[in-house]
PDB file of N, CA and C in Angstrom:
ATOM      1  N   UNK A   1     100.229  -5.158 -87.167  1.00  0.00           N
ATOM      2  CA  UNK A   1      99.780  -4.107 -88.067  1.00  0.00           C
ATOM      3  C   UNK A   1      98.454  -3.525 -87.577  1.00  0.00           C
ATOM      4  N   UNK A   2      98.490  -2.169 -87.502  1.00  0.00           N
ATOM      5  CA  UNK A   2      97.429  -1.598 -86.914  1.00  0.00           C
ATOM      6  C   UNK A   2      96.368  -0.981 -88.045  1.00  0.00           C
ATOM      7  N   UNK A   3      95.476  -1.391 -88.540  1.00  0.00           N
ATOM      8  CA  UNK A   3      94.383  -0.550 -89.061  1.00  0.00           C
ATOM      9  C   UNK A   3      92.961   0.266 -88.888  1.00  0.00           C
ATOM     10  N   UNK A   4      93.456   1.285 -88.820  1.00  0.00           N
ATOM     11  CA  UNK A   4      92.477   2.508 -88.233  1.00  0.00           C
ATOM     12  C   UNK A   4      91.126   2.579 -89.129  1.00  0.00           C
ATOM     13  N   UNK A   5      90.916   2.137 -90.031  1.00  0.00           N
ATOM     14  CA  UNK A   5      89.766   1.767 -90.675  1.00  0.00           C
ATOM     15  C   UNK A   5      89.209   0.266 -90.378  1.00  0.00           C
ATOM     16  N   UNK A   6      89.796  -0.446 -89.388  1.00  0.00           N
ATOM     17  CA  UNK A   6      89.354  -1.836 -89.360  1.00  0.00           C
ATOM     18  C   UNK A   6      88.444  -1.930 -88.421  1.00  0.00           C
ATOM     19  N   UNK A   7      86.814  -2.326 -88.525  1.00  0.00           N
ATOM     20  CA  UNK A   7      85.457  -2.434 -87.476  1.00  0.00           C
ATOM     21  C   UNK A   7      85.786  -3.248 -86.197  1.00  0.00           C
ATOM     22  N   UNK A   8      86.844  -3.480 -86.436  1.00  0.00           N
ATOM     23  CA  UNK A   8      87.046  -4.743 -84.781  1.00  0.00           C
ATOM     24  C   UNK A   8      88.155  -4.155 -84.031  1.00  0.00           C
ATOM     25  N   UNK A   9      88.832  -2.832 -84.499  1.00  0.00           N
ATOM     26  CA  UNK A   9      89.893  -2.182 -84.129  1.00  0.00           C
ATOM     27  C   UNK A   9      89.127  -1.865 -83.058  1.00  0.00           C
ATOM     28  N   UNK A  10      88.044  -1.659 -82.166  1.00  0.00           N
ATOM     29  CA  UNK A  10      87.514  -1.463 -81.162  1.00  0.00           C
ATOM     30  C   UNK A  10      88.508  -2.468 -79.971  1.00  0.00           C
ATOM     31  N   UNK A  11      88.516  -3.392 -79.666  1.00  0.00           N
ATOM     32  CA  UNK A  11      89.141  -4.868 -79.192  1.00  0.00           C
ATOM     33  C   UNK A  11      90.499  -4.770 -78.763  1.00  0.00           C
ATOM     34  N   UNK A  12      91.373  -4.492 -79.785  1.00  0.00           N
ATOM     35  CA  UNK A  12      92.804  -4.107 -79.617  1.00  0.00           C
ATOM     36  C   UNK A  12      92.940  -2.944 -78.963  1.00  0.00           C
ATOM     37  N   UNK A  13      92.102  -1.751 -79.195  1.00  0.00           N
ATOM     38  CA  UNK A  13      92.270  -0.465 -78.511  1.00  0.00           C
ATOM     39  C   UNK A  13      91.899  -0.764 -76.896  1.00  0.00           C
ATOM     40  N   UNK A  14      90.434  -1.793 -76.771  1.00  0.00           N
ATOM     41  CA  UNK A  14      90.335  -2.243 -75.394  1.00  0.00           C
ATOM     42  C   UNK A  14      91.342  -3.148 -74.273  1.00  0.00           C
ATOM     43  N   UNK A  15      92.274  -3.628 -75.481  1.00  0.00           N
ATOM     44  CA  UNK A  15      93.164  -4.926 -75.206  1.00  0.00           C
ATOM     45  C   UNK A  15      94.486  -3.953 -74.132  1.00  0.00           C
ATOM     46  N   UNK A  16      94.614  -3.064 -75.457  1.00  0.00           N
ATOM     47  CA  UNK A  16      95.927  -1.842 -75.259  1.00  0.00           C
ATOM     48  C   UNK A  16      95.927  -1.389 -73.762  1.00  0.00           C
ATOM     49  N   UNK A  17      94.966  -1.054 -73.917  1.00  0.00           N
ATOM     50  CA  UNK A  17      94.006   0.423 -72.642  1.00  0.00           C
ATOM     51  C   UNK A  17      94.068  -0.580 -71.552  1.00  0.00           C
ATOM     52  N   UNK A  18      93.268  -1.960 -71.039  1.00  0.00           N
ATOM     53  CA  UNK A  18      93.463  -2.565 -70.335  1.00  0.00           C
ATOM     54  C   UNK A  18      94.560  -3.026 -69.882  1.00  0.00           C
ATOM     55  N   UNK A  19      95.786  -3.313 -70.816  1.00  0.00           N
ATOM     56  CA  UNK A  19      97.206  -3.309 -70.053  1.00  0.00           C
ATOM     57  C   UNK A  19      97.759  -2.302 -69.660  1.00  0.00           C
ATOM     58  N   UNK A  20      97.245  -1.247 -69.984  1.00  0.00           N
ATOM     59  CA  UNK A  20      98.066  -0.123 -68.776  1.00  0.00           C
ATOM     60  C   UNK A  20      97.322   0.087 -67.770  1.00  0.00           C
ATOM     61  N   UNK A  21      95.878  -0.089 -67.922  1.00  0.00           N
ATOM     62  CA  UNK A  21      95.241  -0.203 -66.615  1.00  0.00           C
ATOM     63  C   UNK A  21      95.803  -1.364 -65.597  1.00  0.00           C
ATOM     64  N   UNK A  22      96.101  -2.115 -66.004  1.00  0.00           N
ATOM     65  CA  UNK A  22      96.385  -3.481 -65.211  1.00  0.00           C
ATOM     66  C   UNK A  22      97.877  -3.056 -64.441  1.00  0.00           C
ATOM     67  N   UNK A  23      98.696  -2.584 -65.479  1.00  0.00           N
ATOM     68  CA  UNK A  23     100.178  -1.788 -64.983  1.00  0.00           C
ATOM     69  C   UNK A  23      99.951  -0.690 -63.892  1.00  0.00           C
ATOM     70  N   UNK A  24      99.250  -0.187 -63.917  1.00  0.00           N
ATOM     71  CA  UNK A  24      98.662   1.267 -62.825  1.00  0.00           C
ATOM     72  C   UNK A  24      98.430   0.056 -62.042  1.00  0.00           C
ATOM     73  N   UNK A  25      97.759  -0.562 -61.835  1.00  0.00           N
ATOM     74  CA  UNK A  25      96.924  -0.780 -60.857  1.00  0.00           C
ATOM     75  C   UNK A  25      98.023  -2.241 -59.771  1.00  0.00           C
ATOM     76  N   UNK A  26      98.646  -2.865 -60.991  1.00  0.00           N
ATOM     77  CA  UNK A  26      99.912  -3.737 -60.225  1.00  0.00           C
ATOM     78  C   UNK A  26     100.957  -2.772 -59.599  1.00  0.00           C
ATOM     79  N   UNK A  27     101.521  -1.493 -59.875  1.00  0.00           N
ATOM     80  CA  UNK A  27     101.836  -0.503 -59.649  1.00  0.00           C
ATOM     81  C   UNK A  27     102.056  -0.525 -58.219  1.00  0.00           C
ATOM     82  N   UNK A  28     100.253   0.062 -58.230  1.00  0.00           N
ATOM     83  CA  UNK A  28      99.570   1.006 -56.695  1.00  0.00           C
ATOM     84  C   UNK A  28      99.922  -0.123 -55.691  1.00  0.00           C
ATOM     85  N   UNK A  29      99.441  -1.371 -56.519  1.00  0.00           N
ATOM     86  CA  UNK A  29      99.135  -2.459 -55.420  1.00  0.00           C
ATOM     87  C   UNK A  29     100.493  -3.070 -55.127  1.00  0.00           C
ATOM     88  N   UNK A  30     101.902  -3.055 -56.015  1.00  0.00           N
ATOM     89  CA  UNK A  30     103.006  -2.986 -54.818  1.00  0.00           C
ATOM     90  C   UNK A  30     103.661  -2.105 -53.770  1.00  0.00           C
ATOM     91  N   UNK A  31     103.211  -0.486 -54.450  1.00  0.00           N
ATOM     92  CA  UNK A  31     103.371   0.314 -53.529  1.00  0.00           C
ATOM     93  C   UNK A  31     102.705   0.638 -52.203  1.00  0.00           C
ATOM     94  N   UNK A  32     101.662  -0.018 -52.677  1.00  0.00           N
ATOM     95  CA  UNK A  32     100.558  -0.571 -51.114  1.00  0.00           C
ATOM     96  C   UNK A  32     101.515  -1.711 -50.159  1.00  0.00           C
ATOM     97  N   UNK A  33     101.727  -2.548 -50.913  1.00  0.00           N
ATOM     98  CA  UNK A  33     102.282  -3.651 -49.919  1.00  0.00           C
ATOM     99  C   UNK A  33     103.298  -3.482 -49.797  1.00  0.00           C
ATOM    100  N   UNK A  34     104.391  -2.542 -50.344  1.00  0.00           N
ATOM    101  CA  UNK A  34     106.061  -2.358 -49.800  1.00  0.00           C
ATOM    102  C   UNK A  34     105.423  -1.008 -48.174  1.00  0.00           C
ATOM    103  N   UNK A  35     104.496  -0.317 -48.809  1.00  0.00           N
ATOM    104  CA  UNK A  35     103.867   0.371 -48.016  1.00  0.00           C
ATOM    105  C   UNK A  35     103.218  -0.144 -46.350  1.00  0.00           C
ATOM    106  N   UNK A  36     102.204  -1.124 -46.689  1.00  0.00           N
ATOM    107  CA  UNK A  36     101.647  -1.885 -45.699  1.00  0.00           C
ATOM    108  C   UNK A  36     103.218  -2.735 -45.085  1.00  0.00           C
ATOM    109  N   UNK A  37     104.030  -3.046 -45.503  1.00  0.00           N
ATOM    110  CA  UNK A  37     104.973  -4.051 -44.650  1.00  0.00           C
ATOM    111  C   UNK A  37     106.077  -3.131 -44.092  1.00  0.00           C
ATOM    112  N   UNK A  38     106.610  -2.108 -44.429  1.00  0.00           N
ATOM    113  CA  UNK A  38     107.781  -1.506 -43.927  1.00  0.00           C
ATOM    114  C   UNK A  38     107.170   0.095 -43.415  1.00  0.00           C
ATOM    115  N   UNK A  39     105.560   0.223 -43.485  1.00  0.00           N
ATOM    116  CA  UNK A  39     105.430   1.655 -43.322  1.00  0.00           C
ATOM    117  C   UNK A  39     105.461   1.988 -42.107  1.00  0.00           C
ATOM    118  N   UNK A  40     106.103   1.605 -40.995  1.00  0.00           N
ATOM    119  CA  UNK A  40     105.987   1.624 -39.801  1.00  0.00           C
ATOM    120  C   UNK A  40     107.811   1.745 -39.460  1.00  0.00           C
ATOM    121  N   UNK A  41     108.588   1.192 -40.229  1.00  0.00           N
ATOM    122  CA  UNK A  41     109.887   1.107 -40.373  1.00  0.00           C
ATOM    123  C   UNK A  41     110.444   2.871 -41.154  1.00  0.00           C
ATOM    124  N   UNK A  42     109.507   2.721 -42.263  1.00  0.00           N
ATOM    125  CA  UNK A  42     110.063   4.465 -42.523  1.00  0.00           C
ATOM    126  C   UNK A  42     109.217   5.200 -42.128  1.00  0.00           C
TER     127      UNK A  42
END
């Protein structure tokens, strides 16, 4: 349950935001290494 009047709702919004940062960034970093191992192959 999400409450938009709640003072600690700061935390969860940081919690949120940081898992898609973490998703971008696991992302880049397999497309780096399918990149770094076969980029010479395509």
């Amino acid at each position: 349950m999400e409450h938009d009047n709640d003072p600690t709702g700061l935390w969860p919004a940081i919690r949120a935001r940081s898992g898609v940062i973490l998703g971008a960034v696991g992302l880049f970093a397999w497309l780096a290494l399918i990149w770094f191992m076969f980029g010479d192959v395509l």
